[in-house]
Protein backbone atom coordinates (compact mmCIF):
# COMPACT_ATOMS: atom_id res chain seq x y z
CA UNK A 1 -22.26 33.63 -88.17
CA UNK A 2 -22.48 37.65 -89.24
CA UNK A 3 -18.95 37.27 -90.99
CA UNK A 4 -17.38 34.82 -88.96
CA UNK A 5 -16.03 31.53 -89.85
CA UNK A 6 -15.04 30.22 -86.60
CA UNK A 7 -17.15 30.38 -83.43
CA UNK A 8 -16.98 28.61 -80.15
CA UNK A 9 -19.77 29.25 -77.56
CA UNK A 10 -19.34 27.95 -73.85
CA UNK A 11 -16.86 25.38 -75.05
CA UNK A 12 -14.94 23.01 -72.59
CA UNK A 13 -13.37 19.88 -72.66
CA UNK A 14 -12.70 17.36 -69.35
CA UNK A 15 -11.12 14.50 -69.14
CA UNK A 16 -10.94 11.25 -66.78
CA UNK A 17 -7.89 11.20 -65.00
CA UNK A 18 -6.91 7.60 -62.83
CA UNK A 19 -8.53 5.25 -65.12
CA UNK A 20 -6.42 3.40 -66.92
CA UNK A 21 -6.82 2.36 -70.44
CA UNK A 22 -9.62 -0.12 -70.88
CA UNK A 23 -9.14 -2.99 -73.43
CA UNK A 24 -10.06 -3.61 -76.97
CA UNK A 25 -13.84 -5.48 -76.83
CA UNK A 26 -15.88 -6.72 -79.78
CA UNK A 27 -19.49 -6.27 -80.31
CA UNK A 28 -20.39 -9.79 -78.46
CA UNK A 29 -18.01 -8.63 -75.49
CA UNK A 30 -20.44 -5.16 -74.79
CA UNK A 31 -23.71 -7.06 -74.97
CA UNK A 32 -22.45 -10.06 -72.61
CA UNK A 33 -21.42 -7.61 -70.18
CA UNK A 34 -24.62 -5.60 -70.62
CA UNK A 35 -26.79 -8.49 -69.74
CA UNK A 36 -24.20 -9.01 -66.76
CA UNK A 37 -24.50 -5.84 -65.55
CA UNK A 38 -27.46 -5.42 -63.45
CA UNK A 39 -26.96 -9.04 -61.72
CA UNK A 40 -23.40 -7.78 -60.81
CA UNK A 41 -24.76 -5.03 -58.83
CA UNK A 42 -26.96 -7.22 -56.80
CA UNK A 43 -24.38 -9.43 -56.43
CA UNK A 44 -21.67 -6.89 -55.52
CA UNK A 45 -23.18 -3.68 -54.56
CA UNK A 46 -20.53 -0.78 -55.22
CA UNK A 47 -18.30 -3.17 -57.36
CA UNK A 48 -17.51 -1.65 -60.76
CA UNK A 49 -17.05 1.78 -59.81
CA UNK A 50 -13.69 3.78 -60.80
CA UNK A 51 -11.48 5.70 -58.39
CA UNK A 52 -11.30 8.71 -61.55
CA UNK A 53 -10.71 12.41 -60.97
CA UNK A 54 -12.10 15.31 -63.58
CA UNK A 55 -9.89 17.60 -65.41
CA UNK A 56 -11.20 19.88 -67.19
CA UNK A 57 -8.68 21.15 -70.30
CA UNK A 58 -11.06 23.94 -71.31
CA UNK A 59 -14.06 25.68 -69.68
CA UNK A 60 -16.42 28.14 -70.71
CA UNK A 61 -13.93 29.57 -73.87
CA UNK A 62 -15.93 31.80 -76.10
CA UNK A 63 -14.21 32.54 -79.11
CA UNK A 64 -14.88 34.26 -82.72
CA UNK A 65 -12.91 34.51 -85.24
CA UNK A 66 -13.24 36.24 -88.92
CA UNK A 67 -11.99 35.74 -92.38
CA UNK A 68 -8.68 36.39 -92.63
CA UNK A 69 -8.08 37.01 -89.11
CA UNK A 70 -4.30 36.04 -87.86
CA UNK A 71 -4.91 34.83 -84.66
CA UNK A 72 -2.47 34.07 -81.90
CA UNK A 73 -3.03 31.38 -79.09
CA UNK A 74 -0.57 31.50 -76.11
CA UNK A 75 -0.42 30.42 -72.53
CA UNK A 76 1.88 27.96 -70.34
CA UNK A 77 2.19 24.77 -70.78
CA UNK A 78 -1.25 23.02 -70.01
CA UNK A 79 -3.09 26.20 -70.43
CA UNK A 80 -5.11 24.63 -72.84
CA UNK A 81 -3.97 25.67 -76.40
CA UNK A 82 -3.13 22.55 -77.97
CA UNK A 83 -6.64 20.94 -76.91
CA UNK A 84 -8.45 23.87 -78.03
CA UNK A 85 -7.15 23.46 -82.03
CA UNK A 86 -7.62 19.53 -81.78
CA UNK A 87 -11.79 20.55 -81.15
CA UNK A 88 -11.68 23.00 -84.27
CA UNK A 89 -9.95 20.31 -86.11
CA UNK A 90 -12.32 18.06 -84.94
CA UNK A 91 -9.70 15.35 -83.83
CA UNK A 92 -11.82 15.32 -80.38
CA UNK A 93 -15.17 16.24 -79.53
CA UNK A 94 -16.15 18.85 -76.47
CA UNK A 95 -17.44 17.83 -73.58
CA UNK A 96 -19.64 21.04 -73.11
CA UNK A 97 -20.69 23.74 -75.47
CA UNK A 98 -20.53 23.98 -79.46
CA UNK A 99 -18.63 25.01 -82.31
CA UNK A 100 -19.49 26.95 -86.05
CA UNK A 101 -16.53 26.75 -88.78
CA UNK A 102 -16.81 27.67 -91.91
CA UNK A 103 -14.96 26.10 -94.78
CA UNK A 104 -12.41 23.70 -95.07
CA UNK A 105 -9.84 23.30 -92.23
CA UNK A 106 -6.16 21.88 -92.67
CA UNK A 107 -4.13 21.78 -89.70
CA UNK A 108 -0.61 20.78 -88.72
CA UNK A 109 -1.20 19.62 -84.79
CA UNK A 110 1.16 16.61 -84.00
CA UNK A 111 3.57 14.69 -85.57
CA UNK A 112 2.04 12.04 -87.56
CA UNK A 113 -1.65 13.36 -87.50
CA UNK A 114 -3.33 13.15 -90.76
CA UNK A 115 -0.78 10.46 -92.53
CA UNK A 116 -1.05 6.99 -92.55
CA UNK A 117 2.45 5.30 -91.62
CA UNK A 118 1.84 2.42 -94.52
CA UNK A 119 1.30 4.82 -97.34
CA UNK A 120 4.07 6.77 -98.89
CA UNK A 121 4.56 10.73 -98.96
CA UNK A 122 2.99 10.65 -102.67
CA UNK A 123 0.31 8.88 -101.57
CA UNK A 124 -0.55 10.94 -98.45
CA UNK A 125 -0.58 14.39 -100.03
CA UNK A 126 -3.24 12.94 -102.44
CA UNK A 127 -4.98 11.29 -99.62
CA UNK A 128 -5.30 14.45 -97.56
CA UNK A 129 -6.28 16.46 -100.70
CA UNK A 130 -9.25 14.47 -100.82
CA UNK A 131 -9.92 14.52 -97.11
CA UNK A 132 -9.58 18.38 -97.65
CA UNK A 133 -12.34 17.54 -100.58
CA UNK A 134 -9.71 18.65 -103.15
CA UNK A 135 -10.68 17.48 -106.48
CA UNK A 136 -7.36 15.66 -108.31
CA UNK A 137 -6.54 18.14 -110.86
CA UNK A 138 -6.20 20.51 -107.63
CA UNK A 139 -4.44 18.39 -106.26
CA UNK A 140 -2.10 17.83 -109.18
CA UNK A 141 -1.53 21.43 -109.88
CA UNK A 142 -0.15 22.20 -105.92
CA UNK A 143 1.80 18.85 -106.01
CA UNK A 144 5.00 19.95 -107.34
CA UNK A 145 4.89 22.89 -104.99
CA UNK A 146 4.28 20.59 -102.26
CA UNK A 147 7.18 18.74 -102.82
CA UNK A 148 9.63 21.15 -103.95
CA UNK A 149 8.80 23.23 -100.59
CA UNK A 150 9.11 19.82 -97.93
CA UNK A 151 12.73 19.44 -99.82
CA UNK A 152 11.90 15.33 -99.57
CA UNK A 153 11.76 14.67 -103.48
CA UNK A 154 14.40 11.44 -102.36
CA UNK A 155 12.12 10.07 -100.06
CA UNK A 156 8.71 10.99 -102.50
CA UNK A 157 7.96 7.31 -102.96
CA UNK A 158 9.05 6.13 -99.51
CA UNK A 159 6.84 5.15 -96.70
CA UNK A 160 6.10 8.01 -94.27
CA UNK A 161 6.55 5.56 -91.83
CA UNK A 162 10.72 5.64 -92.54
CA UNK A 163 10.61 9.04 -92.55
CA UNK A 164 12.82 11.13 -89.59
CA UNK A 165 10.67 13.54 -87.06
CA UNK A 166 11.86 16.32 -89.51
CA UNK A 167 10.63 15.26 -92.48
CA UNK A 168 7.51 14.01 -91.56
CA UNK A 169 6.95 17.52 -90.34
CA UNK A 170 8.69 19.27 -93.49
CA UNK A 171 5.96 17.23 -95.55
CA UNK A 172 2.84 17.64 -93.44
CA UNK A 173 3.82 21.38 -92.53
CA UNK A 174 3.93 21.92 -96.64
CA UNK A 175 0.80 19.56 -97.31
CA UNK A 176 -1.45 21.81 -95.01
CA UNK A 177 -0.46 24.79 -95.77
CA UNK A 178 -0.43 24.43 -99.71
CA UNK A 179 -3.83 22.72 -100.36
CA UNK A 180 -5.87 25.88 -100.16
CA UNK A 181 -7.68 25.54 -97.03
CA UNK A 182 -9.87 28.35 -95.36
CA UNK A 183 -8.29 27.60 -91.97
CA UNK A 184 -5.08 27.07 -90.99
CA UNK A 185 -4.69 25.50 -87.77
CA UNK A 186 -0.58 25.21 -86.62
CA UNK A 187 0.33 24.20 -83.50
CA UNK A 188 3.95 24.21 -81.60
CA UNK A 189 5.01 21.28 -83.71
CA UNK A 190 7.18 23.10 -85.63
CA UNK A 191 9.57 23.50 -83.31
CA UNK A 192 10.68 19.85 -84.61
CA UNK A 193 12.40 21.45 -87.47
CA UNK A 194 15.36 23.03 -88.17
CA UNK A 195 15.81 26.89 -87.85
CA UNK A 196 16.05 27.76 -91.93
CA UNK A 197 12.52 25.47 -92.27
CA UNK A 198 10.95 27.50 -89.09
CA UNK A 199 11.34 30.49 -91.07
CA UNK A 200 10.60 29.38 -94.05
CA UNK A 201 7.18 27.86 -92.18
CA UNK A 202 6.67 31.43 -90.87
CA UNK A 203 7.00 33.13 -94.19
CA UNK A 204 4.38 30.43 -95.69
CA UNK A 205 2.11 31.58 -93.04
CA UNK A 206 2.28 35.37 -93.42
CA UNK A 207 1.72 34.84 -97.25
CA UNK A 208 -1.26 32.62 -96.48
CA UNK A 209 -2.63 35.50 -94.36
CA UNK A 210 -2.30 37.72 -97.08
CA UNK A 211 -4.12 35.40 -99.19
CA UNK A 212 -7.41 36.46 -97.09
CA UNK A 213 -7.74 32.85 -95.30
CA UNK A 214 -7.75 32.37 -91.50
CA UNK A 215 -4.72 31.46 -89.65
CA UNK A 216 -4.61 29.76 -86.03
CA UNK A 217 -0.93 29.84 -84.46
CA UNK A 218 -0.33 28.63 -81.43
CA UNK A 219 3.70 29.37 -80.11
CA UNK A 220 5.87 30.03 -77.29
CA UNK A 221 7.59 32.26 -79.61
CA UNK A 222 6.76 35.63 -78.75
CA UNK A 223 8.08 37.44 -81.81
CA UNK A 224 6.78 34.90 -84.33
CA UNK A 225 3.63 35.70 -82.75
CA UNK A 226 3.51 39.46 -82.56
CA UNK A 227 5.20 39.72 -86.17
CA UNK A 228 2.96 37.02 -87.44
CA UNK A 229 -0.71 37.87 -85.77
CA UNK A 230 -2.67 40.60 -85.67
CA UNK A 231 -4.56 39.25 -82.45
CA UNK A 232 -3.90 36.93 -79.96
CA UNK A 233 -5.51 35.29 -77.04
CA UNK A 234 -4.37 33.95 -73.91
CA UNK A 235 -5.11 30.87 -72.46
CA UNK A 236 -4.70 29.91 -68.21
CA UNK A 237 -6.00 26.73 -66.79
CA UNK A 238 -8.51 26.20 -69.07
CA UNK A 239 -9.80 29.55 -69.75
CA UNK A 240 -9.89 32.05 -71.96
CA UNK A 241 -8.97 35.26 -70.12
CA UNK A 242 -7.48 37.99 -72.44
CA UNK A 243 -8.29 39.00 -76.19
CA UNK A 244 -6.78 41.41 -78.17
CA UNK A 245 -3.90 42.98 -79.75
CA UNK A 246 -1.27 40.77 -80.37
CA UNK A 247 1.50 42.99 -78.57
CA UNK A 248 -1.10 43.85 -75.75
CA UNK A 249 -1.40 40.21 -75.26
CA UNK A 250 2.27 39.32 -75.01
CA UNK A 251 3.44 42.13 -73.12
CA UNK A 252 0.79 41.29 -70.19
CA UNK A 253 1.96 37.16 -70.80
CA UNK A 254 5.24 38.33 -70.27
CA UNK A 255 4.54 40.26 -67.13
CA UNK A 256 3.00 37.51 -65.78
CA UNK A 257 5.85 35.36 -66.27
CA UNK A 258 8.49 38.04 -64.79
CA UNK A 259 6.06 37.94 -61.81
CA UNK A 260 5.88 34.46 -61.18
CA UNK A 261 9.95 33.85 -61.83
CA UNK A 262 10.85 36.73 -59.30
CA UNK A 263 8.69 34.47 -56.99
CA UNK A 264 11.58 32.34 -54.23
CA UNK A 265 8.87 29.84 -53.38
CA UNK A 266 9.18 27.20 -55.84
CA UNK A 267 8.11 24.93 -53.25
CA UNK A 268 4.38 26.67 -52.92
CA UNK A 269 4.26 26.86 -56.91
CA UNK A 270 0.57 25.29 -57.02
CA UNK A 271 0.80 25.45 -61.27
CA UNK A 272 3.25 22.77 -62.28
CA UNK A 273 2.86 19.43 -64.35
CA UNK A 274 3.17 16.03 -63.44
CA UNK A 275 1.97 13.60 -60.63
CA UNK A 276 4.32 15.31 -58.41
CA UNK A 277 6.17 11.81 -56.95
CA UNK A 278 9.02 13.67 -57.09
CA UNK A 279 8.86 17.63 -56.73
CA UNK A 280 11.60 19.89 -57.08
CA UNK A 281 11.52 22.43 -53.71
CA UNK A 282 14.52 24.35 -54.56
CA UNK A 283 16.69 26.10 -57.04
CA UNK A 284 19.36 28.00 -55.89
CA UNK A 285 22.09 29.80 -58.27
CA UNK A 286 25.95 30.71 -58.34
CA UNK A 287 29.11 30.82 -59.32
CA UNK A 288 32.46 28.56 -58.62
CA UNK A 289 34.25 31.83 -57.37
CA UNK A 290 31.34 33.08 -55.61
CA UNK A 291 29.17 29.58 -53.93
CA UNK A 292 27.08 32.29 -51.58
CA UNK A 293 26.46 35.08 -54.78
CA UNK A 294 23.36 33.93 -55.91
CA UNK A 295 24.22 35.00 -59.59
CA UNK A 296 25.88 33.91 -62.69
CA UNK A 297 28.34 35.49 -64.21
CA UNK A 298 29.50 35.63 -67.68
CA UNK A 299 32.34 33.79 -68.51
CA UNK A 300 32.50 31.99 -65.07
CA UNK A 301 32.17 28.55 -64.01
CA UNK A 302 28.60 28.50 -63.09
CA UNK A 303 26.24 25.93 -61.59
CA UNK A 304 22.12 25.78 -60.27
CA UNK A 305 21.69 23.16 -57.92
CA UNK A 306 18.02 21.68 -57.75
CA UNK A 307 16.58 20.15 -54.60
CA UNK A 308 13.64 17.68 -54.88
CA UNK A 309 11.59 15.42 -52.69
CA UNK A 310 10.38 12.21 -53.07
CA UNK A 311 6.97 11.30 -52.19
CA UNK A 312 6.50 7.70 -53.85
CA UNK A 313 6.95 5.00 -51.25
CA UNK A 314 10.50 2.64 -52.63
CA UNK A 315 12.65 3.72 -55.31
CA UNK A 316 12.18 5.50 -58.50
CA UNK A 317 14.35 4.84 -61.44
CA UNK A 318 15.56 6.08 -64.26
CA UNK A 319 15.06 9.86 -63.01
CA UNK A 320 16.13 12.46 -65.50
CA UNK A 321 16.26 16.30 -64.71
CA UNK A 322 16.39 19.18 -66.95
CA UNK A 323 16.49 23.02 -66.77
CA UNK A 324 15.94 25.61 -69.37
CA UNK A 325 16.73 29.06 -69.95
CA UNK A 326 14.64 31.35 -71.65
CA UNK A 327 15.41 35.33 -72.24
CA UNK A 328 12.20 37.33 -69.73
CA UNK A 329 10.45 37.55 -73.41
CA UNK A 330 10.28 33.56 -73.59
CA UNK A 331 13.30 33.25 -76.12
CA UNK A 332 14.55 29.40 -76.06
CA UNK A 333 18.71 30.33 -74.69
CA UNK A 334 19.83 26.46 -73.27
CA UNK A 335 18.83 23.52 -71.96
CA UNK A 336 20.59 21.86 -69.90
CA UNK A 337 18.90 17.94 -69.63
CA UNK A 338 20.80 15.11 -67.37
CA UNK A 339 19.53 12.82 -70.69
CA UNK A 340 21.20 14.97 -73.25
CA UNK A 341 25.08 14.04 -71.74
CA UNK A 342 24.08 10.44 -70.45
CA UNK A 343 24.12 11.55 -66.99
CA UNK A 344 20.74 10.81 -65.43
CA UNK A 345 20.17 10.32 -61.76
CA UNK A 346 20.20 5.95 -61.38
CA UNK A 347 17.45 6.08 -58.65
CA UNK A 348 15.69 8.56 -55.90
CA UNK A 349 14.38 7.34 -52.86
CA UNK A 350 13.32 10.32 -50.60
CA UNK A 351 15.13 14.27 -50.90
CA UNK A 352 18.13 14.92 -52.82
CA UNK A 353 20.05 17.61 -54.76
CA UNK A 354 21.49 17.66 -58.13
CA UNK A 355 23.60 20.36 -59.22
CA UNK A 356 24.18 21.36 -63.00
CA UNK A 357 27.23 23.36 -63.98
CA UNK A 358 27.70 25.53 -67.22
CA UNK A 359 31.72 26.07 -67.86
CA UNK A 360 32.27 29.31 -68.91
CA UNK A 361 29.00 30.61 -68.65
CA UNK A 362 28.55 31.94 -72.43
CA UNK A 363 25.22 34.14 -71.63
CA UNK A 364 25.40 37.93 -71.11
CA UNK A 365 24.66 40.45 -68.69
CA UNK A 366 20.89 40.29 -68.18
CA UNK A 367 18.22 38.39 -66.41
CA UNK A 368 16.54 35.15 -67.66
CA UNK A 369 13.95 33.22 -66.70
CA UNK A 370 14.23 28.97 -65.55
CA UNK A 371 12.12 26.33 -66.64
CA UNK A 372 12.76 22.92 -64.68
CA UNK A 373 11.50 19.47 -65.23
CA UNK A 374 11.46 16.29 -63.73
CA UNK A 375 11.13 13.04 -65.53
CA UNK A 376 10.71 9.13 -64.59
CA UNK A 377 10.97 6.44 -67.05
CA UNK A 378 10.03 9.53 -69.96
CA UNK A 379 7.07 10.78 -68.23
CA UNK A 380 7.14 13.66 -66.61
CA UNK A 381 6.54 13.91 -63.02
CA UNK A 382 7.10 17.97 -61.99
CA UNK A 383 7.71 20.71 -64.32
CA UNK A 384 7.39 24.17 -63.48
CA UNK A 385 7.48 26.79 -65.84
CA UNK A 386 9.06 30.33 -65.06
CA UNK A 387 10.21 28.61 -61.75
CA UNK A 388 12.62 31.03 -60.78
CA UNK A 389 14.65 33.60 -62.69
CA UNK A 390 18.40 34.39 -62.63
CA UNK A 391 20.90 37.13 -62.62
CA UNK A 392 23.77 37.29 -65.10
CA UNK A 393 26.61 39.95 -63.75
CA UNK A 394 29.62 40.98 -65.94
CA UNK A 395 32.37 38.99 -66.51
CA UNK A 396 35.56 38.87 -68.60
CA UNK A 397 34.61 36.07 -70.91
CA UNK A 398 37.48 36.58 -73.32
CA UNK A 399 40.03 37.32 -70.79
CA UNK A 400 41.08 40.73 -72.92
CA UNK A 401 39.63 43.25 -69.84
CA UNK A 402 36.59 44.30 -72.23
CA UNK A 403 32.59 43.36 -71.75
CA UNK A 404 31.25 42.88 -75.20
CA UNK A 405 27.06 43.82 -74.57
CA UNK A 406 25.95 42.73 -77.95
CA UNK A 407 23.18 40.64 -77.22
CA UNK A 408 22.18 36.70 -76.17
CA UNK A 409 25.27 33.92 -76.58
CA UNK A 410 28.92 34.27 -76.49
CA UNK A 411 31.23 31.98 -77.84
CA UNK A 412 34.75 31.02 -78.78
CA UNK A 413 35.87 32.32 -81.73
CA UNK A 414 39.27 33.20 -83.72
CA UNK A 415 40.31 35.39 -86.64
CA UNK A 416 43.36 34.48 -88.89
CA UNK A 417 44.42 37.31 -91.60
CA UNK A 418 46.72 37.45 -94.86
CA UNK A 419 47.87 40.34 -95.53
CA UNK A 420 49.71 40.53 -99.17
CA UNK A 421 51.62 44.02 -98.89
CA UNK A 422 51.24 47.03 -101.51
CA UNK A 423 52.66 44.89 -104.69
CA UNK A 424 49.92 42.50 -104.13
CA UNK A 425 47.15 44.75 -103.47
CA UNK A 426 48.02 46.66 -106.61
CA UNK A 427 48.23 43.73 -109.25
């Protein structure tokens, strides 16, 4: 592999999509219905035959990368990344092409992959160890570490299955990065935790870099990933279509984005999610004192109303919209989901418009960039990333005449003082 330890030659990956899930069969089931078989297509000529569509998640990705390489992976949603790590982890097999690693890989993918739900979190650090082919006293001589850095020493004997969403990923995050492997393999999941354990996460990662063993990162954190890797690749529909520096990389992702939100179409918008029964056609953006402005402005009432259309024939239910704002370099600001406050739209049948206001909008002068998503019954059904982007003017958010440009969020915020005099300063 001349020095490599991960390569991946004309990989790709498709999928079925429009078949649904076919049932559980036994042995006896398959070999009945393979004797059936060829009488059923005398019988019914064309019978059998699925109404499926392809989808190909990756296609023709070529990809090396050496010991001790940092590597980012970015992209949009559905660009591909996440699919990509699950091949090198060997969770699912391509469709097309092949793939060379070299040594041991531990990766952090999903919530829940690599534990079993029955066994406790004692149990499943010494059961991945051994997956990892760990002997025990290897084990034994990282477990304290393991522990001490998932902060679950309560729960040690519990069932993973009882644990929250955070500790499950405190404990796996900890578990693959601490058993030694070669490769490191993270994906978004750790977004699930809490802002002191992302850090600490990141930290782990830059010393296991420094270690000399191969790190995998894939983010929507732009500064994690240009402080973090060295190089970083981008991912679009499926392919691989830029290599390189890490800070090359993100500043062309990032111009691509700009491009796409300064776009007013977000009807045309041919890259979005979702089986599109309901698509959003509009976002338009002001303020309270100005409807027509086509801004925010800090400090102000604000609102973005979203128009959609309904293309399923009869009623949808239990519709939920959401909208996030991001800073132009992908920074996570707000969002602003109908589910979060309990106020999701009862049904849809045909075109409508929902409007979200922010009171007192507490963002800054500045342009960001809007995410907006569409769900039914969980699933989602249109999301379009970098749909549109908005304008933030000036405003008097603290009412004392004075704009305050220091960067992201305002907020509400008071001082008290107690001031002792000269006798009590000098005691």
């Amino acid at each position: 592999m001349n020095g490599a330890v991960l390569r991946a030659e004309g990989l790709g990956k498709m999928y079925h999509i429009g078949i649904g899930r076919e049932k559980y069969r036994t042995l006896r089931d398959t070999l009945v219905q393979s004797a059936k078989r060829p009488l059923e297509r005398i019988r019914h000529p064309g019978a059998g035959t699925h109404s499926s569509q392809e989808f190909w998640a990756l296609r023709d990705v070529c990809l090396e990368v050496n010991e001790g390489d940092v590597l980012g992976i970015i992209g949009r949603n559905g660009s591909g990344k996440s699919t990509l790590l699950k091949i090198f982890s060997r969770i699912t097999e391509q469709t097309e092409g092949r793939v060379r690693i070299r040594g041991r890989v531990s990766s952090l993918l999903e919530v829940g992959t690599g534990f079993h739900p029955e066994l406790t979190g004692r149990e499943n650090i010494q059961l991945n160890g051994a997956i990892l082919g760990m002997h025990r006293a290897e084990i034994r001589s990282k477990f304290d570490e393991i522990v001490s850095f998932a902060e679950i020493e309560a729960f040690l004997d519990t069932p993973v299955k009882r644990y929250s969403s955070g500790m499950y990923v405190r404990l796996a995050f900890a578990v693959a990065a601490h058993l030694e492997p070669d490769i490191l393999l993270v994906d978004e999941v750790l977004a699930v935790g809490d802002a002191s354990f992302q850090r600490k996460c990141l930290g782990k990662m830059g010393a296991v870099a420094k270690e000399g063993r191969t790190v995998l990162f894939v983010s929507h954190n732009m500064t994690a990933i240009q402080s973090l890797c060295s190089r970083a690749v981008l991912l679009e529909g499926g392919h691989l279509i830029r290599n390189g520096g890490s800070a090359e990389i993100v500043r062309g992702y990032l111009e691509d984005l700009q491009g796409l939100a300064s776009q007013s179409d977000v009807r045309g918008r041919q890259d979005r999610q979702g089986s599109g029964s309901i698509r959003v056609v509009d976002l338009r953006f002001a303020t309270a004192a100005n409807p027509d402005g086509g801004a925010w402005a800090t400090g102000q009432d604000s609102f973005v109303d979203v128009e959609y259309e309904c293309s399923a024939s009869g009623t949808l239910r239990n519709v939920e919209i959401a909208v996030g704002i991001r800073t132009m370099d992908q920074a996570r600001l707000l969002y602003l989901g109908s589910k979060v406050v309990h106020q999701d739209l009862a049904s849809v049948n045909g075109s409508g418009l929902s409007r979200c206001t922010v009171m007192r909008l507490p963002l800054e002068p500045g342009r960001y960039s809007v995410n907006v998503e569409l769900k039914q019954n969980g699933i989602i059904v249109d999301y379009v990333e970098a749909a549109a982007s908005v304008d933030v003017v000036e405003g008097d958010y603290y009412g004392t005449g004075r704009i305050w440009p220091y960067g992201g969020v305002l907020c509400d915020y008071s001082w008290s003082h107690d001031q002792r005099g000269d006798d009590a300063a000098g005691r």
